[in-house]
N, C-alpha and C. Protein backbone atom coordinates (compact mmCIF):
# COMPACT_ATOMS: atom_id res chain seq x y z
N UNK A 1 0.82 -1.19 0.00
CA UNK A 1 0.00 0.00 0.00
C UNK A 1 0.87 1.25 0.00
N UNK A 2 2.16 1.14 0.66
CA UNK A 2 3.09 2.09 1.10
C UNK A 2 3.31 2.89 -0.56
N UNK A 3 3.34 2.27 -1.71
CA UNK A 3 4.16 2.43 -2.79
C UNK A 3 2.66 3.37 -3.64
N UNK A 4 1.80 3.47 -3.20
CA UNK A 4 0.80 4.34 -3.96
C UNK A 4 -0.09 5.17 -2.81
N UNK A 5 0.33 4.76 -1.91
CA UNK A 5 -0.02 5.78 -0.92
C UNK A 5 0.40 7.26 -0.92
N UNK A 6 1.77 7.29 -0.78
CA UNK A 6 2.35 8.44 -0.57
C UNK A 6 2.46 9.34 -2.21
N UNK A 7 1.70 9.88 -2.12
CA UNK A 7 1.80 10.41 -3.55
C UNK A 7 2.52 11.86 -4.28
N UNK A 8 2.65 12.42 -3.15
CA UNK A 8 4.08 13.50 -3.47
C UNK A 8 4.40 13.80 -2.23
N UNK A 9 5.48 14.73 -2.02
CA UNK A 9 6.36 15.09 -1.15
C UNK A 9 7.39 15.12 -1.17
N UNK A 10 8.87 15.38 0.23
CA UNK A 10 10.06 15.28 -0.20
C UNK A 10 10.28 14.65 0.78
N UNK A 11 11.71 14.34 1.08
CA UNK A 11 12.40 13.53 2.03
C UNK A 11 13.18 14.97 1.90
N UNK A 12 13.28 15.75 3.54
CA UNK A 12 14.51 16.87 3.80
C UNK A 12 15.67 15.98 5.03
N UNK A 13 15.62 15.07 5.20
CA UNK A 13 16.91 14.23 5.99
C UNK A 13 16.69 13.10 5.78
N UNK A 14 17.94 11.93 5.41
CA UNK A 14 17.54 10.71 5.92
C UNK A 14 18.83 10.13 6.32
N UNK A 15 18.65 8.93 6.71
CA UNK A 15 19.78 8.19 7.51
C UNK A 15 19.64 7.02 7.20
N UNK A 16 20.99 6.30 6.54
CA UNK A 16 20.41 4.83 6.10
C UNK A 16 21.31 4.09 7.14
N UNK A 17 20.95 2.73 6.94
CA UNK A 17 22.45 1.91 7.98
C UNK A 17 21.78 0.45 7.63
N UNK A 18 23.48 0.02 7.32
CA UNK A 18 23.04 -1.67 6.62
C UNK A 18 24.06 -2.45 6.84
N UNK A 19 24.01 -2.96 7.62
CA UNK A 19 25.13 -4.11 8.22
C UNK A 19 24.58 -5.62 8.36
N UNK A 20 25.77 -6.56 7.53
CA UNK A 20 25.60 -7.47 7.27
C UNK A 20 25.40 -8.15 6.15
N UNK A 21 25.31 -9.69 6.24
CA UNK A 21 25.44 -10.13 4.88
C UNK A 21 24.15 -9.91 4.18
N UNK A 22 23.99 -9.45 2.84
CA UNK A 22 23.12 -9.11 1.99
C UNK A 22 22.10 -10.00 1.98
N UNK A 23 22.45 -11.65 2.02
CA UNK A 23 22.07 -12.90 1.88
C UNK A 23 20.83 -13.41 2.83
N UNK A 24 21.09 -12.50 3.91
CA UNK A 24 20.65 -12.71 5.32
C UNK A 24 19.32 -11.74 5.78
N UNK A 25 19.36 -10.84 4.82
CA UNK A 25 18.18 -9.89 4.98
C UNK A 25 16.98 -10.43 4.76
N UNK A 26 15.84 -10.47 5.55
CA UNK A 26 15.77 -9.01 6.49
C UNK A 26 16.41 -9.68 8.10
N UNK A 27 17.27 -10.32 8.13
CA UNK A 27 17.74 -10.45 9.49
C UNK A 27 16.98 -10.98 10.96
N UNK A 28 15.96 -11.58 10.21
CA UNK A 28 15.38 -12.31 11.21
C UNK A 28 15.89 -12.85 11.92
N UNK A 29 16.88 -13.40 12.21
CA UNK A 29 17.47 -13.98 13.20
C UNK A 29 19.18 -13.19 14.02
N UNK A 30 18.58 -11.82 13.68
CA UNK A 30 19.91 -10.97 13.92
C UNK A 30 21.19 -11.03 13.37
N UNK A 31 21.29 -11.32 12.50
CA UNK A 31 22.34 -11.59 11.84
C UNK A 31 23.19 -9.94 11.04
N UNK A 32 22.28 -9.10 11.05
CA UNK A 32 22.77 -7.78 10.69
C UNK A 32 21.39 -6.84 11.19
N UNK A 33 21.68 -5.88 10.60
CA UNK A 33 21.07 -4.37 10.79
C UNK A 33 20.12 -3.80 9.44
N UNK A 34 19.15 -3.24 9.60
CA UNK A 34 18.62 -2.18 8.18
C UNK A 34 17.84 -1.13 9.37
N UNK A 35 18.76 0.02 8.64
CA UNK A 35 17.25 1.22 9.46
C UNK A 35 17.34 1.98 8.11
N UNK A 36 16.03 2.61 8.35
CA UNK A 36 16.11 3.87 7.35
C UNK A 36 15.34 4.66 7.95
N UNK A 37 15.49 6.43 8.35
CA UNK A 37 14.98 7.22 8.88
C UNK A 37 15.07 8.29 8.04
N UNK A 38 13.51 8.68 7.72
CA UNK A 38 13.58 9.39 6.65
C UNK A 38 12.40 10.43 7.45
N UNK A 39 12.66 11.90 7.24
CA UNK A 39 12.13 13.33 7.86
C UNK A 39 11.10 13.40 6.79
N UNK A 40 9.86 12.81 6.63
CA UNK A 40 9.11 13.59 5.50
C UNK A 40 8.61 14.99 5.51
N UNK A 41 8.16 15.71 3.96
CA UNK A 41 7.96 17.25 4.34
C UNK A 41 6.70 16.91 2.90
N UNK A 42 5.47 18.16 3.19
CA UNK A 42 4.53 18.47 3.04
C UNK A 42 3.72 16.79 2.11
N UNK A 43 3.87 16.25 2.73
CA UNK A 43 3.33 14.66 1.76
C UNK A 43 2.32 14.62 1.89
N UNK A 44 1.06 14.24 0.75
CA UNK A 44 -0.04 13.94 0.13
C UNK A 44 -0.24 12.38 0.56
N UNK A 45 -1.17 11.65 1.37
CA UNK A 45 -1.58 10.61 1.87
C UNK A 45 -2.65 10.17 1.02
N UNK A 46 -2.43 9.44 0.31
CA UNK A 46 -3.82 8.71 -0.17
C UNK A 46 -4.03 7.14 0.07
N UNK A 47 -4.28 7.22 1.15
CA UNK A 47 -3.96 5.83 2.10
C UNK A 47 -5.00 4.87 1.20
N UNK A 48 -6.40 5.13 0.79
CA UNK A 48 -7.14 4.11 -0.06
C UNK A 48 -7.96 5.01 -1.07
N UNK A 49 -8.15 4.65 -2.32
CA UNK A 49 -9.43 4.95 -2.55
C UNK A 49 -10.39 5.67 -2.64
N UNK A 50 -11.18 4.80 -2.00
CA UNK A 50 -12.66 5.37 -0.71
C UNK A 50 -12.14 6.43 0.22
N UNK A 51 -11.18 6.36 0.68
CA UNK A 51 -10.73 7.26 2.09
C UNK A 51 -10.39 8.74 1.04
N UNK A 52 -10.48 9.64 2.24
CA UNK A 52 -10.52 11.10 1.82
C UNK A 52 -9.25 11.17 1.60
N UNK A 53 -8.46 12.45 0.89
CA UNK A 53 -6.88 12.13 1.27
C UNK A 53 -6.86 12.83 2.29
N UNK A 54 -5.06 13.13 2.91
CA UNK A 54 -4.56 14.05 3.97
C UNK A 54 -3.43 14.66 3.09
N UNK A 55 -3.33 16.15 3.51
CA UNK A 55 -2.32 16.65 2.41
C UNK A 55 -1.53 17.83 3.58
N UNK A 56 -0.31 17.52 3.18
CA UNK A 56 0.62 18.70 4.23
C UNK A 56 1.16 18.15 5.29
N UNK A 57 1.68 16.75 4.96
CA UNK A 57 1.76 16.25 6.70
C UNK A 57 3.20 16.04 6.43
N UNK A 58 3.95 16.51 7.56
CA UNK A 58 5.05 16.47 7.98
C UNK A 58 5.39 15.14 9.26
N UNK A 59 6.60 14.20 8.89
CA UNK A 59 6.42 13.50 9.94
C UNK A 59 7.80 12.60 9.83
N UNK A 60 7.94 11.34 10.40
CA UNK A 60 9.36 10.56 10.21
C UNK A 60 8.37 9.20 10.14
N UNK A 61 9.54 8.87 9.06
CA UNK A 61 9.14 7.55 9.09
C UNK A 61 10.51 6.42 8.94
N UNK A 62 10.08 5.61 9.81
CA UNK A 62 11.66 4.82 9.91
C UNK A 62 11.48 2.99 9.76
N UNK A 63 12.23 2.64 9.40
CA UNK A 63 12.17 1.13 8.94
C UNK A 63 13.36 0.63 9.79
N UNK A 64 12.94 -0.20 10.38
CA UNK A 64 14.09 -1.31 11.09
C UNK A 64 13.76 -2.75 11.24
N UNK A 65 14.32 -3.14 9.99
CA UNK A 65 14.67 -4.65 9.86
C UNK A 65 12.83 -4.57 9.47
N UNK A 66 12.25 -5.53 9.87
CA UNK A 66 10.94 -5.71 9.36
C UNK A 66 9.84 -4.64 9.60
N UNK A 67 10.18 -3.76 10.99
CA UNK A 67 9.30 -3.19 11.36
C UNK A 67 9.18 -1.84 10.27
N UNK A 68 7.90 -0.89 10.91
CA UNK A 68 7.99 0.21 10.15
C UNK A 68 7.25 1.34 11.27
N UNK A 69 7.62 1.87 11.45
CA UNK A 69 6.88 3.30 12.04
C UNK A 69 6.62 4.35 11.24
N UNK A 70 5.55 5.30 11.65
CA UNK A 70 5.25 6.66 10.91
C UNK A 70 5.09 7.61 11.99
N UNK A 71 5.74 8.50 12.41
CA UNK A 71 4.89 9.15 13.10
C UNK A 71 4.64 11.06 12.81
């Protein structure tokens, strides 16, 4: 959903970090690291459809290993 959701905006910071064997991702069993922390700026939400959009939202969104946050 992530990949047609977000329908414009920018990324003004991010931070990547990737340790470990490539082979091994996503590291379920700890074997390495993935984050990505990315500062979003004025992004267009079109989370479904049916749903209204949200437009102007500023926020972080970060990936580690499987998980994902938005806030």
């Amino acid at each position: 959903w992530l990949d047609g959701a977000l329908q414009t905006g920018a990324i003004s910071k991010g931070h990547f970090l990737f340790r470990g064997d490539p082979h091994a991702f996503p590291f379920d069993n700890h074997e390495g690291i993935f984050e990505a922390n990315l500062t979003l700026d004025k992004v267009l939400l079109k989370y479904d459809p049916e749903w209204p959009e949200i437009s102007e939202l500023d926020g972080k969104l970060v990936f580690q290993n499987r998980q994902m946050t938005v806030d």
